[in-house]
N, C-alpha and C. Protein backbone atom coordinates (compact mmCIF):
# COMPACT_ATOMS: atom_id res chain seq x y z
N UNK A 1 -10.36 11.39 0.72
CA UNK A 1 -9.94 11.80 2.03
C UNK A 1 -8.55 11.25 2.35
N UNK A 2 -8.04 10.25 1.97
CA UNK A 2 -7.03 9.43 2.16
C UNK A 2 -5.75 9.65 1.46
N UNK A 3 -6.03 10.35 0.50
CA UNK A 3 -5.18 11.08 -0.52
C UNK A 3 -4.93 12.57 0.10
N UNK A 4 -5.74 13.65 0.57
CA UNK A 4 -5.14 14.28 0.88
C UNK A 4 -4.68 14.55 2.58
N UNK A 5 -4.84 13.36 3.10
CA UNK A 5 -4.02 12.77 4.43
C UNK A 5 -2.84 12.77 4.12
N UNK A 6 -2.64 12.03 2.98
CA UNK A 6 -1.05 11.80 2.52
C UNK A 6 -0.39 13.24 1.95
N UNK A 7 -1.07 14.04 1.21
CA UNK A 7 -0.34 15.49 0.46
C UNK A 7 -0.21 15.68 1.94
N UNK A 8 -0.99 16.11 3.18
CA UNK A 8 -0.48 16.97 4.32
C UNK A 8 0.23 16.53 4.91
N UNK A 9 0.51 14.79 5.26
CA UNK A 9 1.76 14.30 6.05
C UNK A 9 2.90 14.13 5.36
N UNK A 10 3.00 14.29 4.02
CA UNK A 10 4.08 14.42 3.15
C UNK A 10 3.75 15.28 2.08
N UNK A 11 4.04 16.22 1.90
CA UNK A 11 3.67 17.33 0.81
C UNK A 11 4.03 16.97 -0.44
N UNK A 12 5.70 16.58 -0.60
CA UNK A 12 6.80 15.90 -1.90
C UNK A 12 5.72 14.69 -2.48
N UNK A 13 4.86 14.17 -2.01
CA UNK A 13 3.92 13.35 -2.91
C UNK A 13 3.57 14.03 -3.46
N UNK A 14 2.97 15.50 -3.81
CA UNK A 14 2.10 15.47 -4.11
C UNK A 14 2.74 15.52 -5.82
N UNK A 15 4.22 15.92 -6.07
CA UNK A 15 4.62 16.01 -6.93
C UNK A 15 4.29 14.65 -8.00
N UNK A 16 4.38 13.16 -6.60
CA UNK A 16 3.95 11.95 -7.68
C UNK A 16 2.56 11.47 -7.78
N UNK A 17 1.50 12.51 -7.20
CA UNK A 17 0.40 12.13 -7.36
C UNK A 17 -0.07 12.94 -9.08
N UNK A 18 0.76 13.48 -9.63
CA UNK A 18 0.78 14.96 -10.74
C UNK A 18 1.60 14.10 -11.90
N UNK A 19 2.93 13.48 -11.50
CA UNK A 19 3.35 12.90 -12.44
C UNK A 19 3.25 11.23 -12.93
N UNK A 20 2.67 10.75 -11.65
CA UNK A 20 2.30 9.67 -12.05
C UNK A 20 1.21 8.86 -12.94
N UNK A 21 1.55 7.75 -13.59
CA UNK A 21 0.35 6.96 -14.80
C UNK A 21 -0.92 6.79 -13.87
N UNK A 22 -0.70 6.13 -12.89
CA UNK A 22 -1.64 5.82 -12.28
C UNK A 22 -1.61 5.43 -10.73
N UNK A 23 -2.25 4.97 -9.51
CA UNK A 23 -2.33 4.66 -8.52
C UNK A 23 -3.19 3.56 -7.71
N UNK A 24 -2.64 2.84 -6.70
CA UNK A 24 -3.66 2.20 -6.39
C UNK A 24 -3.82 2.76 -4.85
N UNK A 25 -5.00 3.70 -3.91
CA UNK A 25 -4.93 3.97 -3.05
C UNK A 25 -5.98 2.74 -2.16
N UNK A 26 -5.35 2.68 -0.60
CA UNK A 26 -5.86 1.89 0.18
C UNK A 26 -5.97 2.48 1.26
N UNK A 27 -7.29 2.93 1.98
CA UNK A 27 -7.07 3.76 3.15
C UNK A 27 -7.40 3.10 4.39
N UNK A 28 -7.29 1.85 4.53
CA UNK A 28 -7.63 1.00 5.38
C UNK A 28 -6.77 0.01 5.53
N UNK A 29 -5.72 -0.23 6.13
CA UNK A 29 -5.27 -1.84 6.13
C UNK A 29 -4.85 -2.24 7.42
N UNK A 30 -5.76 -3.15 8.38
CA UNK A 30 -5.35 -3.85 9.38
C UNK A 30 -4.56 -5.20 9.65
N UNK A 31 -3.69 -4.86 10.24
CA UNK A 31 -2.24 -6.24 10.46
C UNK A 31 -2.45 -6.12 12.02
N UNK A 32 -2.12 -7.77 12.36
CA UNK A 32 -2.29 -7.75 13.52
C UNK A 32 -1.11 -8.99 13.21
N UNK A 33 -0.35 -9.88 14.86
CA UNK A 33 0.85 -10.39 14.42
C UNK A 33 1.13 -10.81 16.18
N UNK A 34 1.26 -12.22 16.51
CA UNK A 34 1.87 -13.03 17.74
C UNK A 34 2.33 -14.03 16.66
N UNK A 35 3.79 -14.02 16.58
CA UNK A 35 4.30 -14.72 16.11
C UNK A 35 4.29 -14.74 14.70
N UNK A 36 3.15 -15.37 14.34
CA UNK A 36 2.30 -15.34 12.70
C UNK A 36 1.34 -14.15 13.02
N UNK A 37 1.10 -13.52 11.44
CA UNK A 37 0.43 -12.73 11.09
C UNK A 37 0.01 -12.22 9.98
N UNK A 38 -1.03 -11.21 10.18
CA UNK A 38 -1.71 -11.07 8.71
C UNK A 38 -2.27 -9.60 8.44
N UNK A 39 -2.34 -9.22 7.53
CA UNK A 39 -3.25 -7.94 7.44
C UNK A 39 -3.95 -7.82 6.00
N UNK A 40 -5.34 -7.32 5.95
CA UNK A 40 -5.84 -6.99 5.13
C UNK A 40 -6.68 -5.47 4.64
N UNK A 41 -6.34 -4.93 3.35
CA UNK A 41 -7.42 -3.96 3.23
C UNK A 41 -7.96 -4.12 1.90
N UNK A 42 -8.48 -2.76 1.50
CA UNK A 42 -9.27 -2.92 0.17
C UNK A 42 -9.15 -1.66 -0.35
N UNK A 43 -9.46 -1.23 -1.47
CA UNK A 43 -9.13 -0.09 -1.92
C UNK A 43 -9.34 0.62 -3.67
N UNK A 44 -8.77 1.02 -4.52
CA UNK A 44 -9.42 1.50 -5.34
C UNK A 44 -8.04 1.77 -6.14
N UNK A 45 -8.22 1.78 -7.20
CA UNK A 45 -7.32 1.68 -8.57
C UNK A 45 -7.69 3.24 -9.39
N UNK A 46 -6.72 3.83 -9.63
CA UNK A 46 -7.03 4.96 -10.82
C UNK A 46 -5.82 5.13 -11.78
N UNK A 47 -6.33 5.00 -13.24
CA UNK A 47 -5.74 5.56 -14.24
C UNK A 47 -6.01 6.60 -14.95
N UNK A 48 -4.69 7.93 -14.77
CA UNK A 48 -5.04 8.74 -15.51
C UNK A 48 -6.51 9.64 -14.89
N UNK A 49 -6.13 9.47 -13.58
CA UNK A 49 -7.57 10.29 -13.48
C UNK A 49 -8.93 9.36 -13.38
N UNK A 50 -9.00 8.52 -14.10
CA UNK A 50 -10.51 7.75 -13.89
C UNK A 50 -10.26 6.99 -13.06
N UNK A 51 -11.05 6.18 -12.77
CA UNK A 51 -11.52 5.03 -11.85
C UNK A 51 -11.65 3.58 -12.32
N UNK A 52 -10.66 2.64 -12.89
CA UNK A 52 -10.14 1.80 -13.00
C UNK A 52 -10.94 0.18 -12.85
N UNK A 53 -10.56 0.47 -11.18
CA UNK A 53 -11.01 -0.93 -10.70
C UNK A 53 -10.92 -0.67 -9.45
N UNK A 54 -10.73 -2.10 -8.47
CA UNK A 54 -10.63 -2.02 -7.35
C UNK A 54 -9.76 -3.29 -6.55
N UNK A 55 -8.70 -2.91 -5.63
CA UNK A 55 -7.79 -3.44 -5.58
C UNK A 55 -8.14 -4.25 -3.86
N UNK A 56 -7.16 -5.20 -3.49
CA UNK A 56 -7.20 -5.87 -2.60
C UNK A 56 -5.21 -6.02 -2.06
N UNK A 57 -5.42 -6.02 -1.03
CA UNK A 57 -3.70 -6.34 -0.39
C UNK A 57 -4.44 -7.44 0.93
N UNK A 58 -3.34 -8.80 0.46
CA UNK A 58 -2.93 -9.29 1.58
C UNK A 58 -1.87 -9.70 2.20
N UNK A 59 -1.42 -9.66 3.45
CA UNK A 59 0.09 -10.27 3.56
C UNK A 59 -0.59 -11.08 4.60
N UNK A 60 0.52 -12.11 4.71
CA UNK A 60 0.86 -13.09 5.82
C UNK A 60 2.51 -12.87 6.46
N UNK A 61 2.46 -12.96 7.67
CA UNK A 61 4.01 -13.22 7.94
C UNK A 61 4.40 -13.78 9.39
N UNK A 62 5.57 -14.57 9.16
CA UNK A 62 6.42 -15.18 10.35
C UNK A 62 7.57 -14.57 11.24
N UNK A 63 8.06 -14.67 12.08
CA UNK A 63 9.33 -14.62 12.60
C UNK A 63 8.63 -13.94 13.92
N UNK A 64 9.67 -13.20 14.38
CA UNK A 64 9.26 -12.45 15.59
C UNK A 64 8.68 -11.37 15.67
N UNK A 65 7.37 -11.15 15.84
CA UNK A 65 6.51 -10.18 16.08
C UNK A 65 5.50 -9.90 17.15
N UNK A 66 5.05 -8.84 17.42
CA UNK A 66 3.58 -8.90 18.32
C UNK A 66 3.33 -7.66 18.23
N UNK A 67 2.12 -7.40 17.75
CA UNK A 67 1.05 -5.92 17.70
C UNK A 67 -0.02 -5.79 17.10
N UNK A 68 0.11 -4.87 16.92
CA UNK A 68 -1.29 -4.65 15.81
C UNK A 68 -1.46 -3.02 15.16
N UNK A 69 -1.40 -2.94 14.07
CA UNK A 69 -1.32 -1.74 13.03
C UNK A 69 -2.57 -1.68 12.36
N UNK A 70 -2.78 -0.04 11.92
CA UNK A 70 -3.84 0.22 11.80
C UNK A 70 -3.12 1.51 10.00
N UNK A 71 -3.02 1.18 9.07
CA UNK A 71 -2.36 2.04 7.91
C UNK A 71 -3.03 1.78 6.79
N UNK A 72 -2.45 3.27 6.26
CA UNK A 72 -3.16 3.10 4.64
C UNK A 72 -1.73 3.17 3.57
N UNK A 73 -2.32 2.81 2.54
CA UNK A 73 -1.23 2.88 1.42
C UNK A 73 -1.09 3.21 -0.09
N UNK A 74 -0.69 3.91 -0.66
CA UNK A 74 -0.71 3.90 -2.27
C UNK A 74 0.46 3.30 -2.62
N UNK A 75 0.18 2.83 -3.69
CA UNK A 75 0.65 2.48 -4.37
C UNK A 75 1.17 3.38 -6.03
N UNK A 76 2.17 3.49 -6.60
CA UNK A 76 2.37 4.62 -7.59
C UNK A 76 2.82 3.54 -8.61
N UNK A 77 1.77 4.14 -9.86
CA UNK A 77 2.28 3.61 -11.15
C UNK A 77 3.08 4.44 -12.44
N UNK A 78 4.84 4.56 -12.49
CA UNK A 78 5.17 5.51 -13.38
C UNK A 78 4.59 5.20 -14.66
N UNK A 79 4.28 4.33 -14.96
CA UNK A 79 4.10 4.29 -16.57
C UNK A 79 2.93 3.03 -16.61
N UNK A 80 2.42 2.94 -17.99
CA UNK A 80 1.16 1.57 -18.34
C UNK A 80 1.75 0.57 -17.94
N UNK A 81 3.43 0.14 -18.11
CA UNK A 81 3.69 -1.17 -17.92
C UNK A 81 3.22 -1.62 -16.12
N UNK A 82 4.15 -0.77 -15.80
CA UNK A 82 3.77 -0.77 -14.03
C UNK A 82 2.36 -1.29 -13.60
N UNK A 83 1.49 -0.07 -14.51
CA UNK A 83 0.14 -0.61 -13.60
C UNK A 83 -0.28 -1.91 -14.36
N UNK A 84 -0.08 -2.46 -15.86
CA UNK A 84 -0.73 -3.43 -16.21
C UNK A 84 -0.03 -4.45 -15.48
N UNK A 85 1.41 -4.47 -15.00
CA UNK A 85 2.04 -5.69 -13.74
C UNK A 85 1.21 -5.82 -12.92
N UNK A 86 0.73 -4.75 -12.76
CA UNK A 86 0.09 -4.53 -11.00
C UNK A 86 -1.33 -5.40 -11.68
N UNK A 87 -2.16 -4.68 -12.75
CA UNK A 87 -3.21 -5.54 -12.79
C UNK A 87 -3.10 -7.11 -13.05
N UNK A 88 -1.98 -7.79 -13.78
CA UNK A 88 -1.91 -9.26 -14.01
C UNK A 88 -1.33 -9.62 -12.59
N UNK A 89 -1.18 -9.24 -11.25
CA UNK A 89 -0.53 -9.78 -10.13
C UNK A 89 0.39 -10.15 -9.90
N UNK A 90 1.63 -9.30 -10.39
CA UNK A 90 2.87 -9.84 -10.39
C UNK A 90 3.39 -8.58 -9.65
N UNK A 91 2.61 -7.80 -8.86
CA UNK A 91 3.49 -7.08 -8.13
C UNK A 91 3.61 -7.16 -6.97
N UNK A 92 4.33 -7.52 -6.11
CA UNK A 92 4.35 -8.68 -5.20
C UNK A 92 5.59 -8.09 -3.88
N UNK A 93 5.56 -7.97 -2.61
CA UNK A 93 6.94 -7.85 -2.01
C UNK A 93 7.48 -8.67 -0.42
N UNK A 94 8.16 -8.66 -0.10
CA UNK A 94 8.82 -9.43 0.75
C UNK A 94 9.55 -9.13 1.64
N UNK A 95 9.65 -9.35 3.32
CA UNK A 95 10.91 -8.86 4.66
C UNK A 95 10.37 -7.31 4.87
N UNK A 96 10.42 -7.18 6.05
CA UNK A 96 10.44 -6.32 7.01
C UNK A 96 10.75 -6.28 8.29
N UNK A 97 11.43 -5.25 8.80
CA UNK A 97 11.49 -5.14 10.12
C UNK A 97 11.46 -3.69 10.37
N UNK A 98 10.98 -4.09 11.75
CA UNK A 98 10.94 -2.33 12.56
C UNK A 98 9.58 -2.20 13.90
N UNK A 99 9.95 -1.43 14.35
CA UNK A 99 9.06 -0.72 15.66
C UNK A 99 8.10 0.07 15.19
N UNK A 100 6.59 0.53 15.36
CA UNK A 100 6.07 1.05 15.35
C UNK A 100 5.36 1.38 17.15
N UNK A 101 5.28 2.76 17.68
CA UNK A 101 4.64 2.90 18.96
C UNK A 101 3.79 3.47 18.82
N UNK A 102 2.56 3.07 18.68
CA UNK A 102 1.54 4.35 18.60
C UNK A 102 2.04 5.68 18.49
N UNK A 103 2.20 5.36 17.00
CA UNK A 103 2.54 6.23 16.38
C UNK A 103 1.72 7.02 14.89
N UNK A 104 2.02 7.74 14.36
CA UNK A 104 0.96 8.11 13.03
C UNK A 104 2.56 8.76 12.15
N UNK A 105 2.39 8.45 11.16
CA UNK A 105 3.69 8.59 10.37
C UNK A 105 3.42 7.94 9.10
N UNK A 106 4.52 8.84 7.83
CA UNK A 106 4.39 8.32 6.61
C UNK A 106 5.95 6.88 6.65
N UNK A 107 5.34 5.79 5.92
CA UNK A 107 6.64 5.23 5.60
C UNK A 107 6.99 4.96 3.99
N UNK A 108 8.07 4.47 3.65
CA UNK A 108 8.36 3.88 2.36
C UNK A 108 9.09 4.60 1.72
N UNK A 109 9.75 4.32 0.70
CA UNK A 109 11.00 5.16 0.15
C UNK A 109 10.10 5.83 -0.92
N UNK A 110 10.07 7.31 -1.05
CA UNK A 110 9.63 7.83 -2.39
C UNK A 110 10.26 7.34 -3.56
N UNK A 111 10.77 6.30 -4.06
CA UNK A 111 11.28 6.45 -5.42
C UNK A 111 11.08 4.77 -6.03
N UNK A 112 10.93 5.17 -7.50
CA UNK A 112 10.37 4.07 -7.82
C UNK A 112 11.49 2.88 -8.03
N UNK A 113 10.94 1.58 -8.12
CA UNK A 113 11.57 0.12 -8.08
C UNK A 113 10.67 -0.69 -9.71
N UNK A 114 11.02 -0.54 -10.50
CA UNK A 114 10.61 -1.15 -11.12
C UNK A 114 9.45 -0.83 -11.77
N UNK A 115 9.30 0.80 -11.74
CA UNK A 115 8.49 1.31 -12.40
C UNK A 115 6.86 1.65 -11.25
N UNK A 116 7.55 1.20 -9.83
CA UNK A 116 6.21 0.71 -8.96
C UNK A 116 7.04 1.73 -7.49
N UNK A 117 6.24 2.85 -7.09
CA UNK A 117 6.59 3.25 -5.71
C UNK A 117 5.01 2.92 -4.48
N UNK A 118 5.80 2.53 -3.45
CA UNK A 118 4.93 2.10 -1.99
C UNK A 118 5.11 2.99 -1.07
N UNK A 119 4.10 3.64 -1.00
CA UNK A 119 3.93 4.16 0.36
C UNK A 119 3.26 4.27 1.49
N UNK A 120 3.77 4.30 2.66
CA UNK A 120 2.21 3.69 3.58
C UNK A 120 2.52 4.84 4.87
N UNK A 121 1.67 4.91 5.36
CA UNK A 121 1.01 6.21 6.58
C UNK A 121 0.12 5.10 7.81
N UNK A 122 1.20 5.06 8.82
CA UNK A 122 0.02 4.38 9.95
C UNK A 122 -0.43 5.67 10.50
N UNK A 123 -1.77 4.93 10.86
CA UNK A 123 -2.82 5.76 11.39
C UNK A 123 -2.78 5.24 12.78
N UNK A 124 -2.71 4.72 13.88
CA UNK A 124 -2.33 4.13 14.53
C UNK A 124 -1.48 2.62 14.82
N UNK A 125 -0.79 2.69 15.96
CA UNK A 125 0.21 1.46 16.30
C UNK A 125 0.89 1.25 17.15
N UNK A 126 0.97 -0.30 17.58
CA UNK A 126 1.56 -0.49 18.43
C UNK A 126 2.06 -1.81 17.88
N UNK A 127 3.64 -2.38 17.48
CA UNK A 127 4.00 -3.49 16.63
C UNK A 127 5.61 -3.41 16.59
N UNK A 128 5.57 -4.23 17.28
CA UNK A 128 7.75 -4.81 17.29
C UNK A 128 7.66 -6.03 16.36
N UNK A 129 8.63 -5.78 15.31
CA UNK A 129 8.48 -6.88 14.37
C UNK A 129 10.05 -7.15 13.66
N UNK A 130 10.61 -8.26 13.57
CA UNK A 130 11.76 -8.67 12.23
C UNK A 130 11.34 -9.93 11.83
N UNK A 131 10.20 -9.88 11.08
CA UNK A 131 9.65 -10.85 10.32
C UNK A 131 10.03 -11.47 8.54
N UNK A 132 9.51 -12.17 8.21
CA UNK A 132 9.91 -12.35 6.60
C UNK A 132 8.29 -12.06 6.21
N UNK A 133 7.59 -12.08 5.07
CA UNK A 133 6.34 -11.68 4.64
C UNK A 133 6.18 -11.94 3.53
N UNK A 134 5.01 -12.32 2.73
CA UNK A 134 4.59 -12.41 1.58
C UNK A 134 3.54 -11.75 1.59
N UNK A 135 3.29 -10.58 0.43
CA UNK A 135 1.79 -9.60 0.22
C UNK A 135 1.66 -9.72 -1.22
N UNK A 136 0.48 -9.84 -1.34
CA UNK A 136 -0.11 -10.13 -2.61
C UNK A 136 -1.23 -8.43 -2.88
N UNK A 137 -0.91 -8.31 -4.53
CA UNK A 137 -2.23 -7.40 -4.70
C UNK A 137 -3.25 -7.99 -5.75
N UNK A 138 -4.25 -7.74 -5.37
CA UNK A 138 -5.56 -8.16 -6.21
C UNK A 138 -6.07 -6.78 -7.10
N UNK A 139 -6.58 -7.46 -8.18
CA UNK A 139 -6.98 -6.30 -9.23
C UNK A 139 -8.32 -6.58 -9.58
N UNK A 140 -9.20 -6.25 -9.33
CA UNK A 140 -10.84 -6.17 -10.04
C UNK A 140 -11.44 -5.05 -10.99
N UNK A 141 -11.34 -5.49 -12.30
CA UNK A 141 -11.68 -3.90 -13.36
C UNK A 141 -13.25 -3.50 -12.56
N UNK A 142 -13.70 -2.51 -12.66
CA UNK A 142 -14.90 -1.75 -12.54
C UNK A 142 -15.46 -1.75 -14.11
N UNK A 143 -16.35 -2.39 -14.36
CA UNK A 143 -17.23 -1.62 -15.76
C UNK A 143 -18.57 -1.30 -15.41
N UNK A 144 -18.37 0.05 -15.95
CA UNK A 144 -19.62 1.31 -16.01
C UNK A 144 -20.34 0.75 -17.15
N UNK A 145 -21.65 0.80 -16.75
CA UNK A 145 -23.03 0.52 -17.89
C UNK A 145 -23.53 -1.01 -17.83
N UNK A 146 -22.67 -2.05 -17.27
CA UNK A 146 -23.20 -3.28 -17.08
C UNK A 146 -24.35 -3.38 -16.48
């Protein structure tokens, strides 16, 4: 369902949902933020079509903020190296600023950084922020037949 939220609020994905190795989609992630803040979701890993594992995002962050956001996000893997970064936890990012008003909108630059594109869609919001941030992703394989 969360995937094709994203083809209809941005169609041009759908080109990297076709050419990409793999993905990590998250259709849930709540951030909330007075001063310090945090957000968490959970979500699901695919390579190639199958079903992978299952992923985790958290951030923390400081500076000047206050709101609370309600978004989902994929994550795009061009190639094996990308996603095996992503599975050993080294894919990692940092700083933001910006306004969100209860609003619903896609964000993030379509193009990849290192073999790794972010994109995120709030689903609702209300959040004034020029904070610094640290987000971490978590990787859990799935094995079938255990």
């Amino acid at each position: 369902m969360a995937i094709q939220k994203f083809k209809t609020k941005k169609p041009e994905l759908s080109a990297y949902f076709d050419q990409a190795y793999g993905y990590a989609i998250l259709p849930g992630i709540t951030r909330v933020a007075v001063g310090f803040g945090g957000a968490y979701g959970r979500g699901l890993v695919i390579e190639q079509d199958s079903l992978i594992g299952r992923t985790g995002f958290s951030q923390f962050t400081g500076g000047i903020q206050l709101g609370a956001k309600h978004f989902s996000m994929i994550v795009f893997f061009k190639g094996s190296d990308a996603l095996e970064q992503y599975k050993a936890g080294r894919v990692r990012f940092l700083g933001q600023a910006g306004i969100d008003v209860l609003t619903v909108g896609v964000s993030g630059t379509p193009a990849y950084n290192e073999g790794v594109a972010i994109i995120a869609m709030t689903k609702l919001g209300l959040m004034a922020e020029f904070s610094y941030s640290g987000a971490r992703f978590s990787y859990t394989p799935i094995i079938i037949g255990d």
